[in-house]
ModelCIF file with pLDDT and N, C-alpha, C, O atoms, coordinates in Angstrom:
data_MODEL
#
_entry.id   MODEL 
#
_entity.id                         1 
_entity.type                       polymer 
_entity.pdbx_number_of_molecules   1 
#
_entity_poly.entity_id                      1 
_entity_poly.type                           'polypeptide(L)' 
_entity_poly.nstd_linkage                   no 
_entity_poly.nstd_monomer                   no 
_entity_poly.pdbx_seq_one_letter_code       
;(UNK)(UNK)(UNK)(UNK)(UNK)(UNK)(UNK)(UNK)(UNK)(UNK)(UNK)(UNK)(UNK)(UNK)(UNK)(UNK)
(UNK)(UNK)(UNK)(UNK)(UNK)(UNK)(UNK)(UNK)(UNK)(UNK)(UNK)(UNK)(UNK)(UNK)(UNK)(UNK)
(UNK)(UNK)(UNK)
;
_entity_poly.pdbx_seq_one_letter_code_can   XXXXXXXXXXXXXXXXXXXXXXXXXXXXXXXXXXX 
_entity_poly.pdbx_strand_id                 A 
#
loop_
_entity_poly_seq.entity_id 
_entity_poly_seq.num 
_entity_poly_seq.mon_id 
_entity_poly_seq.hetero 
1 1  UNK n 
1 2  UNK n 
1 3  UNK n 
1 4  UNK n 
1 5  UNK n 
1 6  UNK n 
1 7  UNK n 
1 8  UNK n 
1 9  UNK n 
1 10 UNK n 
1 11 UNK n 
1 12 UNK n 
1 13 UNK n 
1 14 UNK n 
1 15 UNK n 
1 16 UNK n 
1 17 UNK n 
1 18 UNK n 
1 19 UNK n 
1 20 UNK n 
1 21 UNK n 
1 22 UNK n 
1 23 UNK n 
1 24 UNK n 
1 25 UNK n 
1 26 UNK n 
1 27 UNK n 
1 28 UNK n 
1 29 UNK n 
1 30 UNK n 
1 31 UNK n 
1 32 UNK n 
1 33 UNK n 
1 34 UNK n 
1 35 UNK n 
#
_struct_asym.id          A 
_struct_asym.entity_id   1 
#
loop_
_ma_qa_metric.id 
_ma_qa_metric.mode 
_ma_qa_metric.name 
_ma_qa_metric.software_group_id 
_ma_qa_metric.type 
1 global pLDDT . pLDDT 
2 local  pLDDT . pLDDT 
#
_ma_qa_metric_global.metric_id      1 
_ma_qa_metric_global.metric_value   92.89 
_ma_qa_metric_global.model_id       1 
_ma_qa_metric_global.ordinal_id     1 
#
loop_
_ma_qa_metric_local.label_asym_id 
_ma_qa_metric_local.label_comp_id 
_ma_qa_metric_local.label_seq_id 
_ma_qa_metric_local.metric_id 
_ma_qa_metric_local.metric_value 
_ma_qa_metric_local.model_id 
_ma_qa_metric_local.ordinal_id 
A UNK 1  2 97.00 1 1  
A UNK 2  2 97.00 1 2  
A UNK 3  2 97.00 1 3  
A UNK 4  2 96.00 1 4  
A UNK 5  2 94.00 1 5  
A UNK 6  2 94.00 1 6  
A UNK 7  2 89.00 1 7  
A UNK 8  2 84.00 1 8  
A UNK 9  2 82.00 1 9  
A UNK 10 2 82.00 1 10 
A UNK 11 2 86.00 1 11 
A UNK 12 2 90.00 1 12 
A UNK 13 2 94.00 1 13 
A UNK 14 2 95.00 1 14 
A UNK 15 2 95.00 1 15 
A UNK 16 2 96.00 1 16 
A UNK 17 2 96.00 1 17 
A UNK 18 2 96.00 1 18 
A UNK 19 2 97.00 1 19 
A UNK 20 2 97.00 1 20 
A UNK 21 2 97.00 1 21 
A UNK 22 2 97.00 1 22 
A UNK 23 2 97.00 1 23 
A UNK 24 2 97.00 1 24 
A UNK 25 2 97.00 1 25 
A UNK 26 2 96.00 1 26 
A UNK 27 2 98.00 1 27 
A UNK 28 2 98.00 1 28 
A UNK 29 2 97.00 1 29 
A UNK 30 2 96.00 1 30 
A UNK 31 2 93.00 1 31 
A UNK 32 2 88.00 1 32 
A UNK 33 2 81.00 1 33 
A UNK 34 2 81.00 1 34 
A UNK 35 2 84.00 1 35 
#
loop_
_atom_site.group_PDB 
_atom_site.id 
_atom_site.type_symbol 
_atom_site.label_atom_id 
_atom_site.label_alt_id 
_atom_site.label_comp_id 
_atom_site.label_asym_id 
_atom_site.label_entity_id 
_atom_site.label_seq_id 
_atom_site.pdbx_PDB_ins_code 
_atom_site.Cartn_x 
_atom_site.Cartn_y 
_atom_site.Cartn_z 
_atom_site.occupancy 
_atom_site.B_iso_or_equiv 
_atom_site.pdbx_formal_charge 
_atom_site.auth_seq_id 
_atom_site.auth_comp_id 
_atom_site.auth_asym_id 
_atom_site.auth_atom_id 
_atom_site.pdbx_PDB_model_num 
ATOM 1   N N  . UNK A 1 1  ? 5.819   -28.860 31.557 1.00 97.00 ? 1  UNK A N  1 
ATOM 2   C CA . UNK A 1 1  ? 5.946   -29.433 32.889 1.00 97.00 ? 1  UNK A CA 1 
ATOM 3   C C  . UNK A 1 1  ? 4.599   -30.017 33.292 1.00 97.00 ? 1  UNK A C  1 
ATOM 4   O O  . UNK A 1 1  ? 3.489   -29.550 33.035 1.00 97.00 ? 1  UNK A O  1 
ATOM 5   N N  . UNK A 1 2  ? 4.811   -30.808 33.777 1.00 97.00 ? 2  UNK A N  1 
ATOM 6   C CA . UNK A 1 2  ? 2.944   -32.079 33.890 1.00 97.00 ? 2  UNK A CA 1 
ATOM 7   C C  . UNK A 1 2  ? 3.155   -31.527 35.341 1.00 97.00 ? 2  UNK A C  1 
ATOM 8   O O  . UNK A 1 2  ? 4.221   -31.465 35.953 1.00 97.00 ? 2  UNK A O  1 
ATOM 9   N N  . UNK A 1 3  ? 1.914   -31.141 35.755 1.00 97.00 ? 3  UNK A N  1 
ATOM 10  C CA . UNK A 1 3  ? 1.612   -30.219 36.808 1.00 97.00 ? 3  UNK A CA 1 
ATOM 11  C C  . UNK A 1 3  ? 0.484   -31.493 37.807 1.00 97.00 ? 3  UNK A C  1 
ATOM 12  O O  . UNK A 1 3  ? -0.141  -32.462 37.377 1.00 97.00 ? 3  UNK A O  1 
ATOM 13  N N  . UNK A 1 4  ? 0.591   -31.008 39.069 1.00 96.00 ? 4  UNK A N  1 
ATOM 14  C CA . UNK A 1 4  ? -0.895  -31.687 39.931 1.00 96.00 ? 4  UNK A CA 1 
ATOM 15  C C  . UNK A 1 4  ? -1.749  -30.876 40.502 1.00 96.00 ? 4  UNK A C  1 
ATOM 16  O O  . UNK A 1 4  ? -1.110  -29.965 41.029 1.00 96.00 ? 4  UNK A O  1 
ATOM 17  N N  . UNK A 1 5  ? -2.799  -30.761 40.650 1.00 94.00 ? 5  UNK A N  1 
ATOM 18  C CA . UNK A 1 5  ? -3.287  -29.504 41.603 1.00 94.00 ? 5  UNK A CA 1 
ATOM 19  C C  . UNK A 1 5  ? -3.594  -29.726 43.017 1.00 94.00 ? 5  UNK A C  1 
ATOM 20  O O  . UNK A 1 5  ? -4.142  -30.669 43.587 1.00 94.00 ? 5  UNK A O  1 
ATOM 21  N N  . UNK A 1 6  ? -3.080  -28.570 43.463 1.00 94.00 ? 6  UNK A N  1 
ATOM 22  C CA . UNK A 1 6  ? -3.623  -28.417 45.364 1.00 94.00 ? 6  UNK A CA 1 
ATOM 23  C C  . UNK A 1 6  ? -5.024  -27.630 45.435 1.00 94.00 ? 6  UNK A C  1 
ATOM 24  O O  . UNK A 1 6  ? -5.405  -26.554 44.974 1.00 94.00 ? 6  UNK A O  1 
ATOM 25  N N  . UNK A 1 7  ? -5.574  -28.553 46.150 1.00 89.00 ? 7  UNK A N  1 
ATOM 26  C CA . UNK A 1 7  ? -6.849  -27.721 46.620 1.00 89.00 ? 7  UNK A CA 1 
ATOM 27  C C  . UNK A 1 7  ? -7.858  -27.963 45.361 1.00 89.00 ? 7  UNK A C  1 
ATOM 28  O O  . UNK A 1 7  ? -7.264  -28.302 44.337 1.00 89.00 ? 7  UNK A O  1 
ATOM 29  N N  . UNK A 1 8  ? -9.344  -27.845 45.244 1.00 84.00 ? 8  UNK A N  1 
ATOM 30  C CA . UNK A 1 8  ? -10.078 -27.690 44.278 1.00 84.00 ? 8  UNK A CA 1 
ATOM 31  C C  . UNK A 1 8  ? -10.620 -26.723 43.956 1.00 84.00 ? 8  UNK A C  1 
ATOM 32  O O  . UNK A 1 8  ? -10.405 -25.825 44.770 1.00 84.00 ? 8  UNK A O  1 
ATOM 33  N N  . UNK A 1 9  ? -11.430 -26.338 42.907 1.00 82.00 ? 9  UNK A N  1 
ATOM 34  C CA . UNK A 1 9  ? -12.317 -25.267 42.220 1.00 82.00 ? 9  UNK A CA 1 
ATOM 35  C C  . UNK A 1 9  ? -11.222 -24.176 42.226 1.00 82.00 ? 9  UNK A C  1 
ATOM 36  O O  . UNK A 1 9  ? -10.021 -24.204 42.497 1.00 82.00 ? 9  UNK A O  1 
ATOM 37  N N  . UNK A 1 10 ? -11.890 -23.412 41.913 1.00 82.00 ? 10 UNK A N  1 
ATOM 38  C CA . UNK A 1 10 ? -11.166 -21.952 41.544 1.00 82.00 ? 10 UNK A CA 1 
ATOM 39  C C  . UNK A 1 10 ? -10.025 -21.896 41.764 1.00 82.00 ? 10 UNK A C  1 
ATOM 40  O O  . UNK A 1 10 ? -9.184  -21.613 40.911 1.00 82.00 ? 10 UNK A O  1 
ATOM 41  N N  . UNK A 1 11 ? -9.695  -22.254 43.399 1.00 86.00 ? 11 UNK A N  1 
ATOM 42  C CA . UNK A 1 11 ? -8.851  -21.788 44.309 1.00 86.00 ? 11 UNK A CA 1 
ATOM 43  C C  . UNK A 1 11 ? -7.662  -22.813 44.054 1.00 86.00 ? 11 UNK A C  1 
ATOM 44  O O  . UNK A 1 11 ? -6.572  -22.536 44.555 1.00 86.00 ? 11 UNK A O  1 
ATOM 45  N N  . UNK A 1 12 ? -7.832  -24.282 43.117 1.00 90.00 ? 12 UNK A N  1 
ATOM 46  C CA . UNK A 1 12 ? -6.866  -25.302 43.073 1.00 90.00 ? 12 UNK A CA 1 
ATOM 47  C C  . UNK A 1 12 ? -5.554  -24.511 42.574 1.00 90.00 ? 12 UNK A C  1 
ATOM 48  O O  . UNK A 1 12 ? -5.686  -23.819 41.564 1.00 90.00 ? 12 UNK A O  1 
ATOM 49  N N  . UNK A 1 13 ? -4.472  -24.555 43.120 1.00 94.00 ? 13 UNK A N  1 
ATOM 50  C CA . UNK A 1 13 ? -3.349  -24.608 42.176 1.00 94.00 ? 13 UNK A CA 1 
ATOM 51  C C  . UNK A 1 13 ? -2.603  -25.407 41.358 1.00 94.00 ? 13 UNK A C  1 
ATOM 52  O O  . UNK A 1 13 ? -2.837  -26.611 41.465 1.00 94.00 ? 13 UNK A O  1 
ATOM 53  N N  . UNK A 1 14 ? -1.561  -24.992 40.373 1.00 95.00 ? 14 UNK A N  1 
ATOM 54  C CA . UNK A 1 14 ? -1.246  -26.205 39.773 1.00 95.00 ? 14 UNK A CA 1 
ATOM 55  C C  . UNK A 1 14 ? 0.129   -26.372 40.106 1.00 95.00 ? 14 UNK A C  1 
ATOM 56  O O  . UNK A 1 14 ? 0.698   -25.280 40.124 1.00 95.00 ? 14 UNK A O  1 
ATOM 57  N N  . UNK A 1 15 ? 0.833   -27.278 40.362 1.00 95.00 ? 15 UNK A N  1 
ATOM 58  C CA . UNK A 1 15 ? 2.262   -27.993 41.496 1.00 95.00 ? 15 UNK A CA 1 
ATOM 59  C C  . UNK A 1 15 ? 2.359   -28.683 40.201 1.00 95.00 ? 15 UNK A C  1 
ATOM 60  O O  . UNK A 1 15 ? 1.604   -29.404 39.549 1.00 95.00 ? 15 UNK A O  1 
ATOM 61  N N  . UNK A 1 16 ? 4.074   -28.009 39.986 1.00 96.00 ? 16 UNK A N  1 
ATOM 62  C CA . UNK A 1 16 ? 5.171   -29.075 39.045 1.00 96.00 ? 16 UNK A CA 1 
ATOM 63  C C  . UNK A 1 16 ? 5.533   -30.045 40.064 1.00 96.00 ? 16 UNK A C  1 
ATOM 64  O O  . UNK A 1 16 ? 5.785   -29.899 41.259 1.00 96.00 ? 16 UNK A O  1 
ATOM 65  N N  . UNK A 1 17 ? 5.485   -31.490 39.006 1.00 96.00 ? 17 UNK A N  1 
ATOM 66  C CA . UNK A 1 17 ? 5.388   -32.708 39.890 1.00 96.00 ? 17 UNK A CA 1 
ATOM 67  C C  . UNK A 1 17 ? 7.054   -33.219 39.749 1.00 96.00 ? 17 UNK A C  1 
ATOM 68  O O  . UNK A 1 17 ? 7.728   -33.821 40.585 1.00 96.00 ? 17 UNK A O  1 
ATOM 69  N N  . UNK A 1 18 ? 7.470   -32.703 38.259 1.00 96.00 ? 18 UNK A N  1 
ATOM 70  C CA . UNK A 1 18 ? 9.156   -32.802 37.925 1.00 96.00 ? 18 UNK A CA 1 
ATOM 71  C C  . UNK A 1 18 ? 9.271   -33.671 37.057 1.00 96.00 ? 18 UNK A C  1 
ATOM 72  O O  . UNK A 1 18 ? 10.332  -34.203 36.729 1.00 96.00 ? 18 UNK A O  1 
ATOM 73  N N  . UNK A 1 19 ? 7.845   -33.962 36.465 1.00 97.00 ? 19 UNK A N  1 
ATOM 74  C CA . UNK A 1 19 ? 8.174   -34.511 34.989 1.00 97.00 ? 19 UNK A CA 1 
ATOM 75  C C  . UNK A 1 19 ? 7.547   -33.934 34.313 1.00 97.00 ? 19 UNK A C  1 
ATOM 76  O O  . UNK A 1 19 ? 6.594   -33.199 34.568 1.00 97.00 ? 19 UNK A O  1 
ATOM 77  N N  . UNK A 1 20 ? 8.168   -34.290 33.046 1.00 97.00 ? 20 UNK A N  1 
ATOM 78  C CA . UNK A 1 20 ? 7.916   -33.300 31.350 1.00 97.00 ? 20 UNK A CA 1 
ATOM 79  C C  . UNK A 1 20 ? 7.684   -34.233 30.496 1.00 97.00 ? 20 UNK A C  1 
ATOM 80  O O  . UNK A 1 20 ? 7.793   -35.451 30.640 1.00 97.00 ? 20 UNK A O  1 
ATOM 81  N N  . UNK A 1 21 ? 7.264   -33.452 29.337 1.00 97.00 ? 21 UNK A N  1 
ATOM 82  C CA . UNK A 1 21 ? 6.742   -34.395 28.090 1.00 97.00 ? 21 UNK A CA 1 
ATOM 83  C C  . UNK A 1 21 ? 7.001   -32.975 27.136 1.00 97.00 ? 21 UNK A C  1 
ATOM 84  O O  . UNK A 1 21 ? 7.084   -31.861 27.652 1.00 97.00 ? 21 UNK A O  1 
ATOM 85  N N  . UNK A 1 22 ? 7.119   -33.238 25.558 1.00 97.00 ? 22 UNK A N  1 
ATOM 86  C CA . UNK A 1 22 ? 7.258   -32.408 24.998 1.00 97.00 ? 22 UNK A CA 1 
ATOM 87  C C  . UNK A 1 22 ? 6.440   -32.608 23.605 1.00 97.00 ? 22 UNK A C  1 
ATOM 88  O O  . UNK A 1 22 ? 6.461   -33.729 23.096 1.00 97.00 ? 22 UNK A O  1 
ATOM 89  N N  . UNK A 1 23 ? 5.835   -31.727 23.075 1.00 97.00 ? 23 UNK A N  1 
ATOM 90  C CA . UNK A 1 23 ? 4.913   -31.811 22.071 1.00 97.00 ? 23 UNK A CA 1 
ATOM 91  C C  . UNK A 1 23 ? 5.396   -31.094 20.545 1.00 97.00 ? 23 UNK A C  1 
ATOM 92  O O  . UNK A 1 23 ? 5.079   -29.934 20.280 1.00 97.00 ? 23 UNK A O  1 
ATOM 93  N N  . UNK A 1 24 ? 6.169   -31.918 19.636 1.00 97.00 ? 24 UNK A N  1 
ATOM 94  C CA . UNK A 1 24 ? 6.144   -31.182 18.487 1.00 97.00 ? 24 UNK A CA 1 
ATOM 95  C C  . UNK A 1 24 ? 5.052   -30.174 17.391 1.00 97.00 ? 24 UNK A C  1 
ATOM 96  O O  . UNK A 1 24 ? 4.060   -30.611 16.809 1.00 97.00 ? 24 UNK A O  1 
ATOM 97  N N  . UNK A 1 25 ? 5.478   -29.013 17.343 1.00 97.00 ? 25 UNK A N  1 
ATOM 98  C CA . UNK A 1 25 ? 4.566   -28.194 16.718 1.00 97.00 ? 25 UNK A CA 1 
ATOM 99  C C  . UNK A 1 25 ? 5.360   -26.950 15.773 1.00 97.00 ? 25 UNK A C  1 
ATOM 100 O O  . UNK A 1 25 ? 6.507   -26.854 16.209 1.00 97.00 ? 25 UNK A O  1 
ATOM 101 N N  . UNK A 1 26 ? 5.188   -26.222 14.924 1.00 96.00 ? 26 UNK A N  1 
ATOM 102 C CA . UNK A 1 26 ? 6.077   -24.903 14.485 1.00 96.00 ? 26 UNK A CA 1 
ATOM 103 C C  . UNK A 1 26 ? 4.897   -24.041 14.552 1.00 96.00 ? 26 UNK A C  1 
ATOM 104 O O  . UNK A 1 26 ? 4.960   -23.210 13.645 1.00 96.00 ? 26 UNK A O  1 
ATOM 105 N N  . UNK A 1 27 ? 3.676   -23.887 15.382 1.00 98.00 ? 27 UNK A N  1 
ATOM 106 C CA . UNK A 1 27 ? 3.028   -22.443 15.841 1.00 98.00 ? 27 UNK A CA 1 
ATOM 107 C C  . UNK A 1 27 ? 2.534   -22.540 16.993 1.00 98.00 ? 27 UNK A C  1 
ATOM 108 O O  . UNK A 1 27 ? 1.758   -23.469 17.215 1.00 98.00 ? 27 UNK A O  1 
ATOM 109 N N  . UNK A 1 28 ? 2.930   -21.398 18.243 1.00 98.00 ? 28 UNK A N  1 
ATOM 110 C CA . UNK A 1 28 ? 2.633   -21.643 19.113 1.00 98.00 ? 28 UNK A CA 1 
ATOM 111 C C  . UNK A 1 28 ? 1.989   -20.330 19.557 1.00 98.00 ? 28 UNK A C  1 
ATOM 112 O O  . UNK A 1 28 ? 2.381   -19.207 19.238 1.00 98.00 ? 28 UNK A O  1 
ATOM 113 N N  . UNK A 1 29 ? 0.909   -20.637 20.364 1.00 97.00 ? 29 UNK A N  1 
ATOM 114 C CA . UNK A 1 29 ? 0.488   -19.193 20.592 1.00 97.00 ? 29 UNK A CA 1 
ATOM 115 C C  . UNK A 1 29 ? 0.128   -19.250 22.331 1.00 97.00 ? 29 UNK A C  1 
ATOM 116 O O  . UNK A 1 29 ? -0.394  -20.143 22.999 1.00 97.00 ? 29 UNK A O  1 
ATOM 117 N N  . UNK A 1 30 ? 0.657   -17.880 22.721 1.00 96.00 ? 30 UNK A N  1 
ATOM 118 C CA . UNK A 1 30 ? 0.226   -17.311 24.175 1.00 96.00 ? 30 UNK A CA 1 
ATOM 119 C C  . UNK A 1 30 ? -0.765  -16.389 24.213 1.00 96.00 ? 30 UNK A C  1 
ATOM 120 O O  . UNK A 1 30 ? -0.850  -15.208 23.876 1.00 96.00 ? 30 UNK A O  1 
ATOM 121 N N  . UNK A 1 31 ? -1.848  -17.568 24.932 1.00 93.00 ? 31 UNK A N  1 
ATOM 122 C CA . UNK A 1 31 ? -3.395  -16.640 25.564 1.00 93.00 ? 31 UNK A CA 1 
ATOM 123 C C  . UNK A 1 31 ? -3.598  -16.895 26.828 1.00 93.00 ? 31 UNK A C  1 
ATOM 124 O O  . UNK A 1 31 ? -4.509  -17.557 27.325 1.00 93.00 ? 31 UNK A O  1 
ATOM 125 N N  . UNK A 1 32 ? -2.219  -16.040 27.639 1.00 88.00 ? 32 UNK A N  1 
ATOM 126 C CA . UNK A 1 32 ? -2.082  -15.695 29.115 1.00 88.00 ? 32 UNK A CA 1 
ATOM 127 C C  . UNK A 1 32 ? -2.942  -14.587 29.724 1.00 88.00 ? 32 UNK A C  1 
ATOM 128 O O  . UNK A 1 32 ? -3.509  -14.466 30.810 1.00 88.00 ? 32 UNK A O  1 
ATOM 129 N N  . UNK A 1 33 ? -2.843  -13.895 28.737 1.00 81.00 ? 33 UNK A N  1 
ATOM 130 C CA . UNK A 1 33 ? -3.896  -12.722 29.118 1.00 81.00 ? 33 UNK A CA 1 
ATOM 131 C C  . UNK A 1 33 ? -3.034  -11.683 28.373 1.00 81.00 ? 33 UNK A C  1 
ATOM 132 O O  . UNK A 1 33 ? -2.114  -11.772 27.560 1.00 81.00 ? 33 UNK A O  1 
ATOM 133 N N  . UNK A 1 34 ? -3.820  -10.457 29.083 1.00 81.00 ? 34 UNK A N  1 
ATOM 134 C CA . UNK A 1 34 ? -3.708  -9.048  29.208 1.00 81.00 ? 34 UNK A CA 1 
ATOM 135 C C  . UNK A 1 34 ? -3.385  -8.564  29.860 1.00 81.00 ? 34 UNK A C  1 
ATOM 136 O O  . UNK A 1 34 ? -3.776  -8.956  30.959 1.00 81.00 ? 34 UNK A O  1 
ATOM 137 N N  . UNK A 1 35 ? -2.340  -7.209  29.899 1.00 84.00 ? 35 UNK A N  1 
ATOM 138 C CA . UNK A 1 35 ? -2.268  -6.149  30.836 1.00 84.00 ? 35 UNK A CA 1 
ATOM 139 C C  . UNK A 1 35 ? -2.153  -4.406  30.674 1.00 84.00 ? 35 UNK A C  1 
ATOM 140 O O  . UNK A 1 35 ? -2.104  -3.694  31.677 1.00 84.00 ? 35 UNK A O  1 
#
């Protein structure tokens, strides 16, 4: 989802704008974090 941000620095968020694009790949990895 191609995102815009509100607000700047740290504090910006990122706002789905409602368009997509899609990127072919066969490895994908999640580095969301920890809990």
């Amino acid at each position: 989802s191609i995102t815009r941000l509100e607000g700047t620095g740290e504090k910006a968020l990122a706002v789905p704008t409602g368009q997509v694009e899609e990127v072919p790949c066969g490895l994908i990895f999640s580095s969301i974090g920890y809990k």
